[in-house]
ModelCIF file with pLDDT and N, C-alpha, C, O atoms, coordinates in Angstrom:
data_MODEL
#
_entry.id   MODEL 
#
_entity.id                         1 
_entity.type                       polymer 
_entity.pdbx_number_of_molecules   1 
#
_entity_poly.entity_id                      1 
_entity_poly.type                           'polypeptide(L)' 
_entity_poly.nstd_linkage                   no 
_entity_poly.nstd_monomer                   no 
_entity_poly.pdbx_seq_one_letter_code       
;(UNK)(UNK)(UNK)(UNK)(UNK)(UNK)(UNK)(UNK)(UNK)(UNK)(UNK)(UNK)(UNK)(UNK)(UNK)(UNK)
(UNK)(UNK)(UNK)(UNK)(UNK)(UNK)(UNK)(UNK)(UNK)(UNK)(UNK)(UNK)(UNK)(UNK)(UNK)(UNK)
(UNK)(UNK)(UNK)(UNK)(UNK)(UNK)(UNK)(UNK)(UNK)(UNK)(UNK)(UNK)(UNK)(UNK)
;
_entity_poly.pdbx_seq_one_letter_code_can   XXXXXXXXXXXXXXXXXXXXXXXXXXXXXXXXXXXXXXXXXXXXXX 
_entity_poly.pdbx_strand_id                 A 
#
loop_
_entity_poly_seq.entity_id 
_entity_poly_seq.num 
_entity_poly_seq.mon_id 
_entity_poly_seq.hetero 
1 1  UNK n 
1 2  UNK n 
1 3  UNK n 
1 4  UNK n 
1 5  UNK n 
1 6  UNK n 
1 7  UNK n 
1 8  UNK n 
1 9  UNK n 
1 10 UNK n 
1 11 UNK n 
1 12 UNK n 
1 13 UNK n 
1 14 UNK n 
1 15 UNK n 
1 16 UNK n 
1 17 UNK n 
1 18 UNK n 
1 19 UNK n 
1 20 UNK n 
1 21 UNK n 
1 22 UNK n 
1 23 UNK n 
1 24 UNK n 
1 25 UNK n 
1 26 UNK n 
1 27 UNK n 
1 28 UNK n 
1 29 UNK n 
1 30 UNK n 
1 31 UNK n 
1 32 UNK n 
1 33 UNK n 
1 34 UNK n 
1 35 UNK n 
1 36 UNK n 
1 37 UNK n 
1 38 UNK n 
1 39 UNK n 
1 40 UNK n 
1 41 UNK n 
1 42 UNK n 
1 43 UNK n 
1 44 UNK n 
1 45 UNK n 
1 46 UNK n 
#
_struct_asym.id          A 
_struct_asym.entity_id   1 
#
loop_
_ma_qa_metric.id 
_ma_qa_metric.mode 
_ma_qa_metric.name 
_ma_qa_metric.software_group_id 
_ma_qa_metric.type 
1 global pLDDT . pLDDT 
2 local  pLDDT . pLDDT 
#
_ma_qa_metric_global.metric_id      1 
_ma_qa_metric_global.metric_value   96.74 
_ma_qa_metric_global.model_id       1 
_ma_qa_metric_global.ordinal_id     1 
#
loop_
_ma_qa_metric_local.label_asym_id 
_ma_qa_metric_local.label_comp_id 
_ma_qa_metric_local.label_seq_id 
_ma_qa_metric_local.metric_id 
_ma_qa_metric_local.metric_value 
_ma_qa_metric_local.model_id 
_ma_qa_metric_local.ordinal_id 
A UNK 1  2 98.00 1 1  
A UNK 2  2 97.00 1 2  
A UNK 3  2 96.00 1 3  
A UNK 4  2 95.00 1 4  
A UNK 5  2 95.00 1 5  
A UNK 6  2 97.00 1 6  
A UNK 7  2 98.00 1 7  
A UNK 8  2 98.00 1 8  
A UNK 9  2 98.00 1 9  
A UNK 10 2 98.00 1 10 
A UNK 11 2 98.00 1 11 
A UNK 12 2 98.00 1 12 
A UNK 13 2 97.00 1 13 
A UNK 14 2 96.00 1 14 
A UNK 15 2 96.00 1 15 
A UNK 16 2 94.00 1 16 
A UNK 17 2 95.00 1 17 
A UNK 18 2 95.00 1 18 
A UNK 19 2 96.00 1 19 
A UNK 20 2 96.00 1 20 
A UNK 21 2 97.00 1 21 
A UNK 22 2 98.00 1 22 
A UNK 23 2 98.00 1 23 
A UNK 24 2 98.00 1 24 
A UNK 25 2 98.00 1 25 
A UNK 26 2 98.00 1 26 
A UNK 27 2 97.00 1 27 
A UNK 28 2 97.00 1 28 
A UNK 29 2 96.00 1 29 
A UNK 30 2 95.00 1 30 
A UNK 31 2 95.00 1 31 
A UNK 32 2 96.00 1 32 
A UNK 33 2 97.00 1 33 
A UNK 34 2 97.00 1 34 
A UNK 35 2 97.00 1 35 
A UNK 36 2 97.00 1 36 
A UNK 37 2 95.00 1 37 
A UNK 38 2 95.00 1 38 
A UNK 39 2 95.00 1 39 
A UNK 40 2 96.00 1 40 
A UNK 41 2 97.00 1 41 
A UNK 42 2 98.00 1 42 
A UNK 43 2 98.00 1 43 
A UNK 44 2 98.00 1 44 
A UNK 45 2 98.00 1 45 
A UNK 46 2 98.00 1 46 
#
loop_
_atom_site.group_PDB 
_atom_site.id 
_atom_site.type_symbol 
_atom_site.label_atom_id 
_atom_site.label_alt_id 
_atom_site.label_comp_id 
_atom_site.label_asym_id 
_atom_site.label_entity_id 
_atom_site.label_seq_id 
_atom_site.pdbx_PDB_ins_code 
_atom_site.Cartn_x 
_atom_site.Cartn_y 
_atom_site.Cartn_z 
_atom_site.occupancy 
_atom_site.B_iso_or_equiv 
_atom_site.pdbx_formal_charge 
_atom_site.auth_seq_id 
_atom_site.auth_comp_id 
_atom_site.auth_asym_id 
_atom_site.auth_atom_id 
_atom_site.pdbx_PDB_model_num 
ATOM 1   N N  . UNK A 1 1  ? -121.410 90.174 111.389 1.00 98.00 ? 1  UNK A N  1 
ATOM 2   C CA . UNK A 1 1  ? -122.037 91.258 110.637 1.00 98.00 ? 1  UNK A CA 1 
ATOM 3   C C  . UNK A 1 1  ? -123.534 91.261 110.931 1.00 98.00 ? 1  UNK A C  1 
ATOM 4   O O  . UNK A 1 1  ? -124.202 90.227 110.914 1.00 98.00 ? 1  UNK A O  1 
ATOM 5   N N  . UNK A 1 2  ? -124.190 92.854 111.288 1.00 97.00 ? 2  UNK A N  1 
ATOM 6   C CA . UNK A 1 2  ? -125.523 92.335 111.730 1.00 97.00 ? 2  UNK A CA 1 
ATOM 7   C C  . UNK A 1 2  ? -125.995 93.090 110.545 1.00 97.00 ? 2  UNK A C  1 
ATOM 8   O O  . UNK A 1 2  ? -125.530 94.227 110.465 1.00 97.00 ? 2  UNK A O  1 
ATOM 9   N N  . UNK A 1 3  ? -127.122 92.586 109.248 1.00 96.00 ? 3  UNK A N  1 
ATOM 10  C CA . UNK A 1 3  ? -127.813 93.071 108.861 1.00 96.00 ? 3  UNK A CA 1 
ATOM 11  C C  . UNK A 1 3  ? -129.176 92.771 108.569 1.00 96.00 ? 3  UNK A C  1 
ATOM 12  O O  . UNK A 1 3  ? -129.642 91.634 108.491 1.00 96.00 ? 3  UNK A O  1 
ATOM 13  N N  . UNK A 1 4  ? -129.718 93.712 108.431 1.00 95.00 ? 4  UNK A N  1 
ATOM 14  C CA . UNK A 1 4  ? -131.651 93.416 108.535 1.00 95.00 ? 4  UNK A CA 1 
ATOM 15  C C  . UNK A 1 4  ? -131.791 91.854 109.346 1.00 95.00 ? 4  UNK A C  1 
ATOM 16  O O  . UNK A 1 4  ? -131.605 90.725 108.893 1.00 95.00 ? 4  UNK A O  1 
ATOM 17  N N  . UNK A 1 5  ? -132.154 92.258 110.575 1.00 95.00 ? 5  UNK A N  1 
ATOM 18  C CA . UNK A 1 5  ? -132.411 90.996 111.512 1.00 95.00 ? 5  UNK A CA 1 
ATOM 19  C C  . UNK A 1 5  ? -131.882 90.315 111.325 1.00 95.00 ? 5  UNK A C  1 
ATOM 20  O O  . UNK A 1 5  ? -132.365 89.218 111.606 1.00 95.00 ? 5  UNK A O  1 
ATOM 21  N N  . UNK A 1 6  ? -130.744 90.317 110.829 1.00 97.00 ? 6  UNK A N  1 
ATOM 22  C CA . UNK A 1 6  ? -129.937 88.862 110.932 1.00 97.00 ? 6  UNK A CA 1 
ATOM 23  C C  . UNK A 1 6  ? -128.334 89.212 111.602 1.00 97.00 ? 6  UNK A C  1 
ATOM 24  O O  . UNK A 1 6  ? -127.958 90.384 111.616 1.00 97.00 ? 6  UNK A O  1 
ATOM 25  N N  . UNK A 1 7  ? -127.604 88.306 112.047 1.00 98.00 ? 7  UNK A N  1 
ATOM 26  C CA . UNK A 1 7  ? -126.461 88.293 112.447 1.00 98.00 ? 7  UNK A CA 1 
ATOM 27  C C  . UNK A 1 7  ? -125.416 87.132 111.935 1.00 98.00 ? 7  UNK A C  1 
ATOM 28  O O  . UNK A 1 7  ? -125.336 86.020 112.456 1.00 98.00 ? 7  UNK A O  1 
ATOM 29  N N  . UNK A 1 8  ? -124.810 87.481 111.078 1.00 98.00 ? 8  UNK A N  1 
ATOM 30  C CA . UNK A 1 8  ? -123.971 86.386 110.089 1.00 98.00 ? 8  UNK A CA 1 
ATOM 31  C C  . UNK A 1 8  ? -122.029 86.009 110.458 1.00 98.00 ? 8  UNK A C  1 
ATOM 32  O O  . UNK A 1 8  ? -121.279 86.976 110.324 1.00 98.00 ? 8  UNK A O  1 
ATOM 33  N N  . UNK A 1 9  ? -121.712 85.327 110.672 1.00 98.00 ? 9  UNK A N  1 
ATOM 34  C CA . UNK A 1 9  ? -120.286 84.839 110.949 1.00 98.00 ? 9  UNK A CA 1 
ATOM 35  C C  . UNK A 1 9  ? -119.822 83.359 110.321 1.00 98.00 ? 9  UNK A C  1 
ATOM 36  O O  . UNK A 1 9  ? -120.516 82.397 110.648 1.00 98.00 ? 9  UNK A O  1 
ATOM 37  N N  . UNK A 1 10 ? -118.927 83.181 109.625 1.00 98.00 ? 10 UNK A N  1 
ATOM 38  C CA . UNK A 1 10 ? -118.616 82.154 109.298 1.00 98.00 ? 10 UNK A CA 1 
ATOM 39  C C  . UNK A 1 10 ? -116.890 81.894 110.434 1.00 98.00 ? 10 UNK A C  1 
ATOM 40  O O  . UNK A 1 10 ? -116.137 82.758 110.884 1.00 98.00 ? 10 UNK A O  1 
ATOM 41  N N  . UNK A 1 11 ? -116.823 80.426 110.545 1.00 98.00 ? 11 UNK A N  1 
ATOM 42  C CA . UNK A 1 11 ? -115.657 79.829 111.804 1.00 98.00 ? 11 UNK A CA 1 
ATOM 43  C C  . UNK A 1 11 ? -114.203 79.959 110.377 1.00 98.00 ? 11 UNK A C  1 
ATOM 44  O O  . UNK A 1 11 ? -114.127 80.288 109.193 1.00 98.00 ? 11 UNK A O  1 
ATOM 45  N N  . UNK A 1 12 ? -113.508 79.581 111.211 1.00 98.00 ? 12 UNK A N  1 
ATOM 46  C CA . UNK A 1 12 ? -112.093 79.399 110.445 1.00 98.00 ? 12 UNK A CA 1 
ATOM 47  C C  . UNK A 1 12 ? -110.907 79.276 111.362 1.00 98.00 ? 12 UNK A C  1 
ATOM 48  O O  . UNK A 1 12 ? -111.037 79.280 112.586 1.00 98.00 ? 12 UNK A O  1 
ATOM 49  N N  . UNK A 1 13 ? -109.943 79.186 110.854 1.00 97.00 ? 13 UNK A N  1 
ATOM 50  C CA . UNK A 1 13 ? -108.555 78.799 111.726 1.00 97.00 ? 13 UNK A CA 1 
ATOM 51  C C  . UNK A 1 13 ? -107.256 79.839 111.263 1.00 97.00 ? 13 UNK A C  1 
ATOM 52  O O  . UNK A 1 13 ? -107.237 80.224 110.094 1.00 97.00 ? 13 UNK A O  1 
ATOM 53  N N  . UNK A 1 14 ? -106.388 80.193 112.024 1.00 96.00 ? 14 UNK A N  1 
ATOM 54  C CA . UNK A 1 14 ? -105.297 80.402 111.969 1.00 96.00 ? 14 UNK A CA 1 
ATOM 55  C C  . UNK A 1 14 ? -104.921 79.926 110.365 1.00 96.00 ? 14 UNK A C  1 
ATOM 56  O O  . UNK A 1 14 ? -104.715 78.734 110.137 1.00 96.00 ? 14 UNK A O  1 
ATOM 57  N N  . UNK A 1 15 ? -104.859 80.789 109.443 1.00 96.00 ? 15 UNK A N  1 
ATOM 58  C CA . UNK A 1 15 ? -104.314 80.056 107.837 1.00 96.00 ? 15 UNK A CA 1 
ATOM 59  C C  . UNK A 1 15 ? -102.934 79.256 107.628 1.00 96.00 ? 15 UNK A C  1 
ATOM 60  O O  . UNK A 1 15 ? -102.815 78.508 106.657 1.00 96.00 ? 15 UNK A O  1 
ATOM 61  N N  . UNK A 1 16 ? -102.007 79.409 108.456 1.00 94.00 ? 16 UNK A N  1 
ATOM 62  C CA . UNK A 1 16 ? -101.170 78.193 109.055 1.00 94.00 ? 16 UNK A CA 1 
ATOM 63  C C  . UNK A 1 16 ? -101.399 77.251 109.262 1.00 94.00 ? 16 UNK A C  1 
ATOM 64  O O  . UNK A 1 16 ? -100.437 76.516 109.042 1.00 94.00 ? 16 UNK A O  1 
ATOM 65  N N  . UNK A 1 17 ? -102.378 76.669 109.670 1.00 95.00 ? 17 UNK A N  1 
ATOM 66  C CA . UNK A 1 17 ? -103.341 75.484 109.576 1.00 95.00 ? 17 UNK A CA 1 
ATOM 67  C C  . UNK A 1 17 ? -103.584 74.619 108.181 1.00 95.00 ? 17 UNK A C  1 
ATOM 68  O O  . UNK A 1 17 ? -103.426 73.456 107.812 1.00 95.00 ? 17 UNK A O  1 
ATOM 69  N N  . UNK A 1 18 ? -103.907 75.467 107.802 1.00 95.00 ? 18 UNK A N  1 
ATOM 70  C CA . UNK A 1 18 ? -104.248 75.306 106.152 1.00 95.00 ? 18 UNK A CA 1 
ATOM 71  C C  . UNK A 1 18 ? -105.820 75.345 106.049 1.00 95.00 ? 18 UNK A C  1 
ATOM 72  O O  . UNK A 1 18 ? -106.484 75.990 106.860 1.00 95.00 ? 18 UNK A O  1 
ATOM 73  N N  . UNK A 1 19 ? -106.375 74.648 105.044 1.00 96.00 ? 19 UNK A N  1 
ATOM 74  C CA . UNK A 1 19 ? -108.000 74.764 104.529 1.00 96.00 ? 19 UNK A CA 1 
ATOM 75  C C  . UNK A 1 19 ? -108.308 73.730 105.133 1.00 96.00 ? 19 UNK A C  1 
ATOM 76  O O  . UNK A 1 19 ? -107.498 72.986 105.688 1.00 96.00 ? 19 UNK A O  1 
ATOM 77  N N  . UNK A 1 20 ? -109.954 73.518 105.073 1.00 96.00 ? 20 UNK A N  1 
ATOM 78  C CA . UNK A 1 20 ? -110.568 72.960 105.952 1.00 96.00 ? 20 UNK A CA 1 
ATOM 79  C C  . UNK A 1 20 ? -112.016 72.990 105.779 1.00 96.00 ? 20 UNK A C  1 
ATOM 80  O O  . UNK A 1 20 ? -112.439 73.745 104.904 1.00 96.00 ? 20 UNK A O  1 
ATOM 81  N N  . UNK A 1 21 ? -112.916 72.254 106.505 1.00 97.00 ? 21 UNK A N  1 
ATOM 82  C CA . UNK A 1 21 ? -114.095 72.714 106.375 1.00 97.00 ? 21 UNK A CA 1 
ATOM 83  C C  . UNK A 1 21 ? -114.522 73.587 107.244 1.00 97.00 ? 21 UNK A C  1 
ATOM 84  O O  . UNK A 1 21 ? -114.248 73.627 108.444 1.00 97.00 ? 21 UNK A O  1 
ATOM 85  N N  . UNK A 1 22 ? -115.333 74.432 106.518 1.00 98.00 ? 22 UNK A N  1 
ATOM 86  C CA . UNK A 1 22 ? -116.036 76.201 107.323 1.00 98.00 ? 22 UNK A CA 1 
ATOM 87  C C  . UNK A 1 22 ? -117.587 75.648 107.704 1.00 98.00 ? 22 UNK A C  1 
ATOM 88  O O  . UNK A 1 22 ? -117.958 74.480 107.814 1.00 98.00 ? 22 UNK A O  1 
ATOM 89  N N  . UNK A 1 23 ? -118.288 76.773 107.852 1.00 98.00 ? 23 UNK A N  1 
ATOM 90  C CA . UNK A 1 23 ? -119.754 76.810 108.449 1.00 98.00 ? 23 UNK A CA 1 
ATOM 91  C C  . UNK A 1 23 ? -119.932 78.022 108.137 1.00 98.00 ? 23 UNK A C  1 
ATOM 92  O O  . UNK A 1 23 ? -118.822 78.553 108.140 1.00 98.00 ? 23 UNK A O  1 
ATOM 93  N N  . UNK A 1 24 ? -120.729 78.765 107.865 1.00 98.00 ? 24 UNK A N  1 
ATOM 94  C CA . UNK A 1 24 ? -121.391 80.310 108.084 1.00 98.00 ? 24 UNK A CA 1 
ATOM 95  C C  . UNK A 1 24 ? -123.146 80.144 108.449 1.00 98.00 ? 24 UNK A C  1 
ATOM 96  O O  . UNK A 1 24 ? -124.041 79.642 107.768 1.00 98.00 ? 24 UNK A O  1 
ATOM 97  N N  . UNK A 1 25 ? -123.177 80.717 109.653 1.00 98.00 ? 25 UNK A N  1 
ATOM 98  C CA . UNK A 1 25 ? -124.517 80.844 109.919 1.00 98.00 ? 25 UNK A CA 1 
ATOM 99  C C  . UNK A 1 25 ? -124.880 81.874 110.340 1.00 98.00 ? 25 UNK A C  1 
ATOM 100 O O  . UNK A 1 25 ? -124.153 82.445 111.153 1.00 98.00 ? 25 UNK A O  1 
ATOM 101 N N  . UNK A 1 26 ? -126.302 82.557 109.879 1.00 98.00 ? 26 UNK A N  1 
ATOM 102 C CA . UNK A 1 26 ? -127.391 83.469 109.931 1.00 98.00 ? 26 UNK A CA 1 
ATOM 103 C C  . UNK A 1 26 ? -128.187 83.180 111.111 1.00 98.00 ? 26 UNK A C  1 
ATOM 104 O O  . UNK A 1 26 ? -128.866 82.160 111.234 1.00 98.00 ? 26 UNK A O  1 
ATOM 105 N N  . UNK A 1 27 ? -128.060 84.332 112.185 1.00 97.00 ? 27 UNK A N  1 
ATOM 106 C CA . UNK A 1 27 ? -129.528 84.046 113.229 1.00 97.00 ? 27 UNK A CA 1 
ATOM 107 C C  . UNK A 1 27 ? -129.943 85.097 113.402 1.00 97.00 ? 27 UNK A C  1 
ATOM 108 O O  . UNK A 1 27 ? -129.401 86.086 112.907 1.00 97.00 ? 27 UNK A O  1 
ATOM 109 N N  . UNK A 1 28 ? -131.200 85.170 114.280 1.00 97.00 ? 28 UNK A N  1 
ATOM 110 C CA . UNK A 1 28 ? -131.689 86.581 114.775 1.00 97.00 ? 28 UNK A CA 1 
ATOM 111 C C  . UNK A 1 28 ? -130.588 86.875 116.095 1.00 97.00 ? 28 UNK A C  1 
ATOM 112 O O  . UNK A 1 28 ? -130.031 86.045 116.814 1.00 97.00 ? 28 UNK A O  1 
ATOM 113 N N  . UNK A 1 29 ? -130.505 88.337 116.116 1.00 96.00 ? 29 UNK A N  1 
ATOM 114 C CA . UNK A 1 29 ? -129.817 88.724 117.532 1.00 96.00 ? 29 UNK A CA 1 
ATOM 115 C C  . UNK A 1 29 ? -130.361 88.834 119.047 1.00 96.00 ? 29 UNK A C  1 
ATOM 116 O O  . UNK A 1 29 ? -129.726 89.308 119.989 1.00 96.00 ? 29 UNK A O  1 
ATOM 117 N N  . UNK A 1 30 ? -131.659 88.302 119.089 1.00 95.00 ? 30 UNK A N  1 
ATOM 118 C CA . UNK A 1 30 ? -132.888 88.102 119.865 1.00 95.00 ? 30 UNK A CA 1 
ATOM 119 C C  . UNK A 1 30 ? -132.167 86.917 120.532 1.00 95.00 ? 30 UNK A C  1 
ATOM 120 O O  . UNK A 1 30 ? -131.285 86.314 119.921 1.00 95.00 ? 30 UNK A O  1 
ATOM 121 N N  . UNK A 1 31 ? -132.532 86.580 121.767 1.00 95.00 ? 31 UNK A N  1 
ATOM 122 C CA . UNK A 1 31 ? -132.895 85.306 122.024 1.00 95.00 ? 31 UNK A CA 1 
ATOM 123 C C  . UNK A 1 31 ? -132.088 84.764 123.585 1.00 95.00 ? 31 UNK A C  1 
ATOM 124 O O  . UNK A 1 31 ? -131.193 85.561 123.865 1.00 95.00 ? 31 UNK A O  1 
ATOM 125 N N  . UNK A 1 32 ? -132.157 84.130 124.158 1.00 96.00 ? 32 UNK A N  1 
ATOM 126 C CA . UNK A 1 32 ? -131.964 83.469 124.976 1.00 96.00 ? 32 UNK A CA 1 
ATOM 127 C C  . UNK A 1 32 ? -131.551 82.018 125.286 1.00 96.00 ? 32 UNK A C  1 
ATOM 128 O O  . UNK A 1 32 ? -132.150 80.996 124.951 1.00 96.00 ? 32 UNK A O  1 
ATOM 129 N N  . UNK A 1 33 ? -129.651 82.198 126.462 1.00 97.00 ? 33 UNK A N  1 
ATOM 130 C CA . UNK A 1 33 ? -129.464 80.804 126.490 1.00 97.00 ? 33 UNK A CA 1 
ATOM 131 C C  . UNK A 1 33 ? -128.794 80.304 125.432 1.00 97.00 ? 33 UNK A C  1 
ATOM 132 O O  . UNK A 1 33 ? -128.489 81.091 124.536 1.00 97.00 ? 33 UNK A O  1 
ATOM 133 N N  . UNK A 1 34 ? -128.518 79.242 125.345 1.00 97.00 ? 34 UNK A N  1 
ATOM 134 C CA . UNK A 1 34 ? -128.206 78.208 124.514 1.00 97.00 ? 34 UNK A CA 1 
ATOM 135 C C  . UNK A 1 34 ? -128.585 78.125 123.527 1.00 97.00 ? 34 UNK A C  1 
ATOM 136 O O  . UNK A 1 34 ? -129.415 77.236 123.718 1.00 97.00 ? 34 UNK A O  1 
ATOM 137 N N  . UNK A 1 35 ? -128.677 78.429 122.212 1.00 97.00 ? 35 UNK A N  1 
ATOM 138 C CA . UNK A 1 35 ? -129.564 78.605 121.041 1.00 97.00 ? 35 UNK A CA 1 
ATOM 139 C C  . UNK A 1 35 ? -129.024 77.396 119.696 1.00 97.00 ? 35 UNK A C  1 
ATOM 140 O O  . UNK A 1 35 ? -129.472 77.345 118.550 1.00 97.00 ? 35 UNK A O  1 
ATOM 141 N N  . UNK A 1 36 ? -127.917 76.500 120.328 1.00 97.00 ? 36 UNK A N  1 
ATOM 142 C CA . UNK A 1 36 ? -127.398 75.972 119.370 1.00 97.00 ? 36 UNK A CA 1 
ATOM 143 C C  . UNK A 1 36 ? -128.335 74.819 118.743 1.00 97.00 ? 36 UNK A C  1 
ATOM 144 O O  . UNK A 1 36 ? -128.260 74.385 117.593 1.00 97.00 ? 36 UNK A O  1 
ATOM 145 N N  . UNK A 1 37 ? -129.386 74.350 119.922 1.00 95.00 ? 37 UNK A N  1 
ATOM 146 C CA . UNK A 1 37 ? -130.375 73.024 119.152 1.00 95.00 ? 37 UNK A CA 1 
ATOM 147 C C  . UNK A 1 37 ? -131.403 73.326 118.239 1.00 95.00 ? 37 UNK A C  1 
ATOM 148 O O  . UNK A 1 37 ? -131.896 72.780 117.252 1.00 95.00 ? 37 UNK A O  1 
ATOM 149 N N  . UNK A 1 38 ? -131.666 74.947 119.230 1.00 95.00 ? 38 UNK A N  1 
ATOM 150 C CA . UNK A 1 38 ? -132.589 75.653 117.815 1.00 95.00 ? 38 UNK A CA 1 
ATOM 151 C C  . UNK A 1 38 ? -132.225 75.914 116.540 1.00 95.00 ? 38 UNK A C  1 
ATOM 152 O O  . UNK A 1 38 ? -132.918 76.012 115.527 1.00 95.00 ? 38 UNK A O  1 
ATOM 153 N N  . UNK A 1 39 ? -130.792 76.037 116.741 1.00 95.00 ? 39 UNK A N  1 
ATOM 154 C CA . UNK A 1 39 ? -130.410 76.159 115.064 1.00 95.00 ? 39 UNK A CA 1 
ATOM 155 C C  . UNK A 1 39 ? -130.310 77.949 114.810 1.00 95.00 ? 39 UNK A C  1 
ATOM 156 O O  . UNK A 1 39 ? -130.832 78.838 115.483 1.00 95.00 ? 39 UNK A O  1 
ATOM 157 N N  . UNK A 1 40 ? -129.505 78.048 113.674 1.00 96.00 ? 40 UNK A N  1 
ATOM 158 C CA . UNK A 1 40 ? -129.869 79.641 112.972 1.00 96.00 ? 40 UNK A CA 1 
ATOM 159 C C  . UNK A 1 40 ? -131.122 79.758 112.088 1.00 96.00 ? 40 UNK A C  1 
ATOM 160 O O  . UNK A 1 40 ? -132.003 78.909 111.954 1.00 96.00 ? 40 UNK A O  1 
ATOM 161 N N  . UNK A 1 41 ? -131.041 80.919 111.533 1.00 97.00 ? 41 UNK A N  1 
ATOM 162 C CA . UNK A 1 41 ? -132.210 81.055 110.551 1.00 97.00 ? 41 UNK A CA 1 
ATOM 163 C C  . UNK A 1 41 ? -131.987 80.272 109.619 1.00 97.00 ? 41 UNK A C  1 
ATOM 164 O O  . UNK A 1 41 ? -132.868 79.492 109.259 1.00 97.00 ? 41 UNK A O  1 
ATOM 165 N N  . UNK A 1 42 ? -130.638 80.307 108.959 1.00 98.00 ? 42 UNK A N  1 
ATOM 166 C CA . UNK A 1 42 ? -130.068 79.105 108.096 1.00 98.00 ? 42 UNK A CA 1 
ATOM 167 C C  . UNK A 1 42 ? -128.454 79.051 108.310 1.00 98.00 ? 42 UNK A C  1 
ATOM 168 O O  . UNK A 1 42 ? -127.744 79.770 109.014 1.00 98.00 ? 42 UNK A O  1 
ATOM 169 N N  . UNK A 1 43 ? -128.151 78.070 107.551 1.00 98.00 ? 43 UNK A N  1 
ATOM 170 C CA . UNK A 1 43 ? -126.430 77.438 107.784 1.00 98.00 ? 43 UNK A CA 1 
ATOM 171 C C  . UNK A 1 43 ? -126.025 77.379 106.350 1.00 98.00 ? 43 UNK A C  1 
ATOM 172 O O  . UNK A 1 43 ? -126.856 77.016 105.518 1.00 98.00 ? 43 UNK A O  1 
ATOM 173 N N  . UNK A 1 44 ? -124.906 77.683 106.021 1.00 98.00 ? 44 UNK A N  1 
ATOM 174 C CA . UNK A 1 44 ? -124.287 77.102 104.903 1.00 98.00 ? 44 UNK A CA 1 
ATOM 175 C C  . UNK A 1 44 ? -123.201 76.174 105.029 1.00 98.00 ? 44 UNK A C  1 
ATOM 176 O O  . UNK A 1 44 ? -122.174 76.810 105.264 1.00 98.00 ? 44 UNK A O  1 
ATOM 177 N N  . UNK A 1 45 ? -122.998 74.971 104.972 1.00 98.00 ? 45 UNK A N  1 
ATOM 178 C CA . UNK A 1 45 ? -121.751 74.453 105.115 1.00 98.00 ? 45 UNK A CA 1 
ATOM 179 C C  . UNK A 1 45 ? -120.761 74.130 103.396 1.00 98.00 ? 45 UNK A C  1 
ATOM 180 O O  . UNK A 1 45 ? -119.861 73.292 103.368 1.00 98.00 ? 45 UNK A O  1 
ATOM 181 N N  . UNK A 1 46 ? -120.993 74.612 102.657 1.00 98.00 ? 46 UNK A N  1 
ATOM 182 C CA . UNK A 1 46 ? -120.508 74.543 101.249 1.00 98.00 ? 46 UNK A CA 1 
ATOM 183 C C  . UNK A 1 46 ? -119.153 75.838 101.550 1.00 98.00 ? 46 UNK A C  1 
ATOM 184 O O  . UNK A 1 46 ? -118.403 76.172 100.632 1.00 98.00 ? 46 UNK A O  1 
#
């Protein structure tokens, strides 16, 4: 989802799987390369 400079997605699995731990992270849609050491704008892992 892209809104006001940000671009937001949280991970997940096949619900056959069952529950699990997620992630959702916020970044700018800017940028270059590899961006994973830089990090997002922020992370939620809760």
């Amino acid at each position: 989802v892209v809104h006001d400079g940000l671009v937001c997605v949280a991970i997940g699995q096949d619900p056959e799987h069952g529950t699990g731990k997620g992630s959702l992270s916020c970044m700018s849609p800017e940028g270059e390369g590899d961006r994973t050491k830089a990090g997002p704008a922020w992370r939620y892992d809760g």
